[in-house]
Protein backbone atom coordinates (compact mmCIF):
# COMPACT_ATOMS: atom_id res chain seq x y z
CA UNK A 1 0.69 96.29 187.63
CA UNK A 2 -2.57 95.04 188.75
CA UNK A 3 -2.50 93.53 192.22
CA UNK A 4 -4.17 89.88 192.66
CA UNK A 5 -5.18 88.23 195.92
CA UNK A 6 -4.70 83.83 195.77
CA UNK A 7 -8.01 82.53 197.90
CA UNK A 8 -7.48 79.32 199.22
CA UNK A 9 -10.12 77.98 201.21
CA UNK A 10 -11.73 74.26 201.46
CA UNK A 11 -15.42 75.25 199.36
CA UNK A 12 -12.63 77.07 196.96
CA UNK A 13 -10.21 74.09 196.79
CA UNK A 14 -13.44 71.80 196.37
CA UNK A 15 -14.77 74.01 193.77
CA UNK A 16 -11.33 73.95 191.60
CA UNK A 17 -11.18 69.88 191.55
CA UNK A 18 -14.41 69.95 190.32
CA UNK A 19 -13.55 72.37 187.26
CA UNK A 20 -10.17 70.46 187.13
CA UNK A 21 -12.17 67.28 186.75
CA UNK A 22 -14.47 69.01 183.88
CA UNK A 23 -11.50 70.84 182.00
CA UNK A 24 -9.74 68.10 181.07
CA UNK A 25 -12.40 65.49 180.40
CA UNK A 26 -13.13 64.13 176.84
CA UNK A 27 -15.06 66.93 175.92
CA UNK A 28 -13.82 69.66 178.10
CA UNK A 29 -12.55 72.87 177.64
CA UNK A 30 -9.01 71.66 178.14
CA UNK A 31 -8.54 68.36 176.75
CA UNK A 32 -5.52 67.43 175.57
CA UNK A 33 -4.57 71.00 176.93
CA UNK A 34 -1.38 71.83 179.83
CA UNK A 35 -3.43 74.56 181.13
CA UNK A 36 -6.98 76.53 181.40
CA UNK A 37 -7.53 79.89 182.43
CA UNK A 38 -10.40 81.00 182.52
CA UNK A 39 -11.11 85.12 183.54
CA UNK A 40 -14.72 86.16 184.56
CA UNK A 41 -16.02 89.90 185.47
CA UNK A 42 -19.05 88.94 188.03
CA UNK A 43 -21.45 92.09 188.43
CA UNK A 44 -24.85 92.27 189.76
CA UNK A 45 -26.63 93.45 186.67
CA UNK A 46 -23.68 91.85 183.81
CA UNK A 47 -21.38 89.16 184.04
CA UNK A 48 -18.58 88.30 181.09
CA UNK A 49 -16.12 85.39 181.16
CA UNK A 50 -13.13 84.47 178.76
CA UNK A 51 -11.26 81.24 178.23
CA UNK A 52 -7.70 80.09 177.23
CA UNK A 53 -5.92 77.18 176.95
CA UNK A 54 -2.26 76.21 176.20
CA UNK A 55 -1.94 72.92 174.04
CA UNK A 56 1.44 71.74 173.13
CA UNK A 57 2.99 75.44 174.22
CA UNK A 58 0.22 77.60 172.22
CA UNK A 59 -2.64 79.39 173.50
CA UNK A 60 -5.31 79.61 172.03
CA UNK A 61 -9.28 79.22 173.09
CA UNK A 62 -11.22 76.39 173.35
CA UNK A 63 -13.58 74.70 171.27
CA UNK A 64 -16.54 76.40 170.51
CA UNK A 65 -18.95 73.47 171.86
CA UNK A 66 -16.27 72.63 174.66
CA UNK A 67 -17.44 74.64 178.24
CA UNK A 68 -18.06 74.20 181.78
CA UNK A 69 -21.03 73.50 183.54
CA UNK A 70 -22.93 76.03 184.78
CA UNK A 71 -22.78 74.94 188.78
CA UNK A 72 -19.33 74.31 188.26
CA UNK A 73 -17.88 77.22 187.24
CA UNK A 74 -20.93 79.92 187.04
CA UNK A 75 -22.68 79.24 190.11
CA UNK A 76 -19.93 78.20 192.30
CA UNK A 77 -18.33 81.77 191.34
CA UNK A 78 -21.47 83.61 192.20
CA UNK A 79 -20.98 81.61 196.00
CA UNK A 80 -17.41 82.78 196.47
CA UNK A 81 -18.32 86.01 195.47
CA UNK A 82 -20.81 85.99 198.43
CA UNK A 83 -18.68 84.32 200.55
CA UNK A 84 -15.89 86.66 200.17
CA UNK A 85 -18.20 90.02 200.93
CA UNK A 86 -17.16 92.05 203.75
CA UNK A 87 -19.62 94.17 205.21
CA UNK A 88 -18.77 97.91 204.18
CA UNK A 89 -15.65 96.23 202.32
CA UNK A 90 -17.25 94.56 199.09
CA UNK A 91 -16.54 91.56 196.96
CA UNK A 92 -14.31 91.06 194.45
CA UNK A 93 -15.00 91.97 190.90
CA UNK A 94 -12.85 89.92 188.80
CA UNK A 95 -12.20 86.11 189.22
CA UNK A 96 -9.26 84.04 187.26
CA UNK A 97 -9.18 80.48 188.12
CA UNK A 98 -6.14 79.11 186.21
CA UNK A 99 -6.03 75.00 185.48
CA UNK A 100 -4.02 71.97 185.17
CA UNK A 101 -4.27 68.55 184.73
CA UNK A 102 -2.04 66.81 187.10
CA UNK A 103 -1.62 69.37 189.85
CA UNK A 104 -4.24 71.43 191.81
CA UNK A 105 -5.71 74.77 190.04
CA UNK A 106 -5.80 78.24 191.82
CA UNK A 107 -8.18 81.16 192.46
CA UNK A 108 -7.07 84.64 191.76
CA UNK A 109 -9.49 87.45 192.45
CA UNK A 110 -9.16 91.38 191.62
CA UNK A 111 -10.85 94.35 193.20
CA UNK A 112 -10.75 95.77 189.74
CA UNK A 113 -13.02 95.04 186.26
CA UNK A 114 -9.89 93.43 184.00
CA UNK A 115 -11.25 94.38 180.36
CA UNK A 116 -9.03 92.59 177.97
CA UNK A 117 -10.53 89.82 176.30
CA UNK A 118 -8.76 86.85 176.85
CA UNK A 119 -5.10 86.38 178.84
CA UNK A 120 -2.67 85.78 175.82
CA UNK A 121 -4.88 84.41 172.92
CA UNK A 122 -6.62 88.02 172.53
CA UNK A 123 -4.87 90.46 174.18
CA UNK A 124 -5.28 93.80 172.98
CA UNK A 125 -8.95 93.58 172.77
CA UNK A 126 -10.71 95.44 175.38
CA UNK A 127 -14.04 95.43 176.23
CA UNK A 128 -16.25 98.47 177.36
CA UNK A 129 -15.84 99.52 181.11
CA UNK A 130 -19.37 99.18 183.07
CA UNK A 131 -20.92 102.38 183.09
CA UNK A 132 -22.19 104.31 186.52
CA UNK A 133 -25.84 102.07 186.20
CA UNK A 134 -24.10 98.80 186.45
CA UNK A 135 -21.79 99.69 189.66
CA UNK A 136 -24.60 101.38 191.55
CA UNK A 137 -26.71 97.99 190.80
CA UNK A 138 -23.67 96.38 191.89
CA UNK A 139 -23.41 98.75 194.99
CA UNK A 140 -26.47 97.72 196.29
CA UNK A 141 -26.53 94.13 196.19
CA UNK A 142 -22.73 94.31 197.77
CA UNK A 143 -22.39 97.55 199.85
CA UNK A 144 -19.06 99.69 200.52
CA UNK A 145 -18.55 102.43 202.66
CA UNK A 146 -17.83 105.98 201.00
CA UNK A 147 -14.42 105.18 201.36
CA UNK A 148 -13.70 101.50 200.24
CA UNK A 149 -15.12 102.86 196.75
CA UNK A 150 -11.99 102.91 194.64
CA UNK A 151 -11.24 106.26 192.66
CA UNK A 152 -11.96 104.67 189.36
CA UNK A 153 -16.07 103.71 190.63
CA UNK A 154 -16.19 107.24 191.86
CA UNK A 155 -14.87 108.82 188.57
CA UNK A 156 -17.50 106.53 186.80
CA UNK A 157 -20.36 107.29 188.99
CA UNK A 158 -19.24 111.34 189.34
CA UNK A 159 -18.93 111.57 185.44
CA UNK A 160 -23.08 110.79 185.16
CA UNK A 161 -24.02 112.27 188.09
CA UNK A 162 -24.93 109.39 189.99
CA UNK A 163 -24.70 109.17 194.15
CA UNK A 164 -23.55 105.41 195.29
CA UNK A 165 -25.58 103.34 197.38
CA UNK A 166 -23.72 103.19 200.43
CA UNK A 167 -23.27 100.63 203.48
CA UNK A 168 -24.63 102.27 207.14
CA UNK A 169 -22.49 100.71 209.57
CA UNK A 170 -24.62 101.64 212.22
CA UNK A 171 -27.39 100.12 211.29
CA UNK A 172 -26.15 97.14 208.54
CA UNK A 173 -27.94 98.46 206.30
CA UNK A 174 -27.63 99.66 201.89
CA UNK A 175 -28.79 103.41 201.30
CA UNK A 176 -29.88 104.74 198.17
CA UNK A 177 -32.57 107.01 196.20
CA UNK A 178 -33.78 107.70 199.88
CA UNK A 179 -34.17 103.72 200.47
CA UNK A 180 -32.70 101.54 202.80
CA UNK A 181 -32.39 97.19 202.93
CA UNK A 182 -30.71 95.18 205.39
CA UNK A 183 -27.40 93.93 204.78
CA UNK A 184 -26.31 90.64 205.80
CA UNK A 185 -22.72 88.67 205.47
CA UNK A 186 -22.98 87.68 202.14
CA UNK A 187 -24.45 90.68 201.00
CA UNK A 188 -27.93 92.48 200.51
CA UNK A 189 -31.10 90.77 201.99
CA UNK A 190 -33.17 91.28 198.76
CA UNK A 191 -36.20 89.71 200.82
CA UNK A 192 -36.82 92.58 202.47
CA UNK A 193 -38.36 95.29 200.58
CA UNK A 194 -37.15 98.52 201.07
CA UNK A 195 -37.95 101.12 203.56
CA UNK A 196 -38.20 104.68 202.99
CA UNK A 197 -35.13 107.31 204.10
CA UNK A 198 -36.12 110.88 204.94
CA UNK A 199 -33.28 113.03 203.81
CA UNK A 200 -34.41 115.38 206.72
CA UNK A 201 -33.40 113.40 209.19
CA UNK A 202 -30.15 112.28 208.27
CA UNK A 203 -28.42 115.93 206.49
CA UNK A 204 -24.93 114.71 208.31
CA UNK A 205 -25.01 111.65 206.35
CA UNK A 206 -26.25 112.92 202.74
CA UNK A 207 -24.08 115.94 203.07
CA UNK A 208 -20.91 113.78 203.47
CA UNK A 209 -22.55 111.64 199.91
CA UNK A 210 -22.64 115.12 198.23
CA UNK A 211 -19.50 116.29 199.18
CA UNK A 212 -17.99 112.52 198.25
CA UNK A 213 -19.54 112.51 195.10
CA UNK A 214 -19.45 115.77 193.91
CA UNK A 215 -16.86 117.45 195.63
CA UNK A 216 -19.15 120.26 197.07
């Protein structure tokens, strides 16, 4: 069973009337609809989203020229996503905001990519998971130590032979390909360009990558 975490702060509550507000407009995704859920995978390098909506006890999706805003729903995801990172910890991945008309919506967030397209109007259909590229992308612009990388990212990134950036807690800071960047609260300061690593230096640390990654 996958395990979801319910985020309730005041920008999230904020950002939920607003969508609530949009949903169930003339014109909105859920018009004339009991409820809206919509389910977005947020990545660096890819994002997807898919919609449902219940009218009269059916799901089913909404119209085709019916959708939300993009600083309602797109944008305001991408700034919980960088309000939620934790230094070493990550973000989430997965974001399911689930609306109604007459009573306030929620946030549920997953540290996991959820592939199936759609909640109950298409379930069944999966999508692709993200290949090693798109988490090591995703790596970088939200750090994790070696060992807040779930088993699944490592399998991924072990599987093409690719070493994770990883957070330096000593010095807040994203390493990878022998580069380094700051890393702030809400993720890496792409501002900064890069400096360069010399392996030489640091064997302690790259020898604990290699033996993460590759079991050597």
């Amino acid at each position: 069973m996958r395990r979801s975490v319910v985020i309730d702060t005041p920008f999230v509550a904020a950002g939920l009337a607003r969508l609530q507000a949009e949903a169930f407009s003339e014109g909105g995704p859920g018009y004339g609809a009991q409820e809206v859920v919509s389910t977005s995978v947020v990545q660096q390098s890819l994002s997807r989203r898919c919609e449902d909506v219940r009218i009269n006890g059916q799901w089913g999706f909404p119209s085709f020229s019916a959708r939300f805003s993009d600083e309602a729903m797109d944008d305001w995801l991408l700034d919980v996503r960088e309000r939620c990172y934790s230094p070493g910890e990550g973000t989430w991945i997965t974001y399911r905001v689930l609306l109604y008309p007459d009573v306030p919506g929620r946030l549920e967030v997953f540290d996991e990519e959820l592939l199936t397209q759609g909640l109950f109007a298409s379930s069944g259909s999966q999508r692709s998971p993200s290949d090693a590229a798109t988490w090591k992308s995703e790596l970088i612009a939200f750090p994790r130590t070696a060992d807040n990388i779930p088993e699944w990212m490592w399998a991924t990134l072990r599987a093409e032979d690719i070493a994770p950036p990883l957070y330096n807690p000593e010095l807040r800071t994203v390493d990878w390909d022998n580069r380094r960047r700051p890393v702030t609260d809400r993720g890496t300061d792409f501002t900064v360009e890069p400096t360069v690593i010399d392996p030489s230096l640091e064997p302690g640390v790259f020898a604990k990558i290699s033996k993460k990654l590759f079991g050597a």
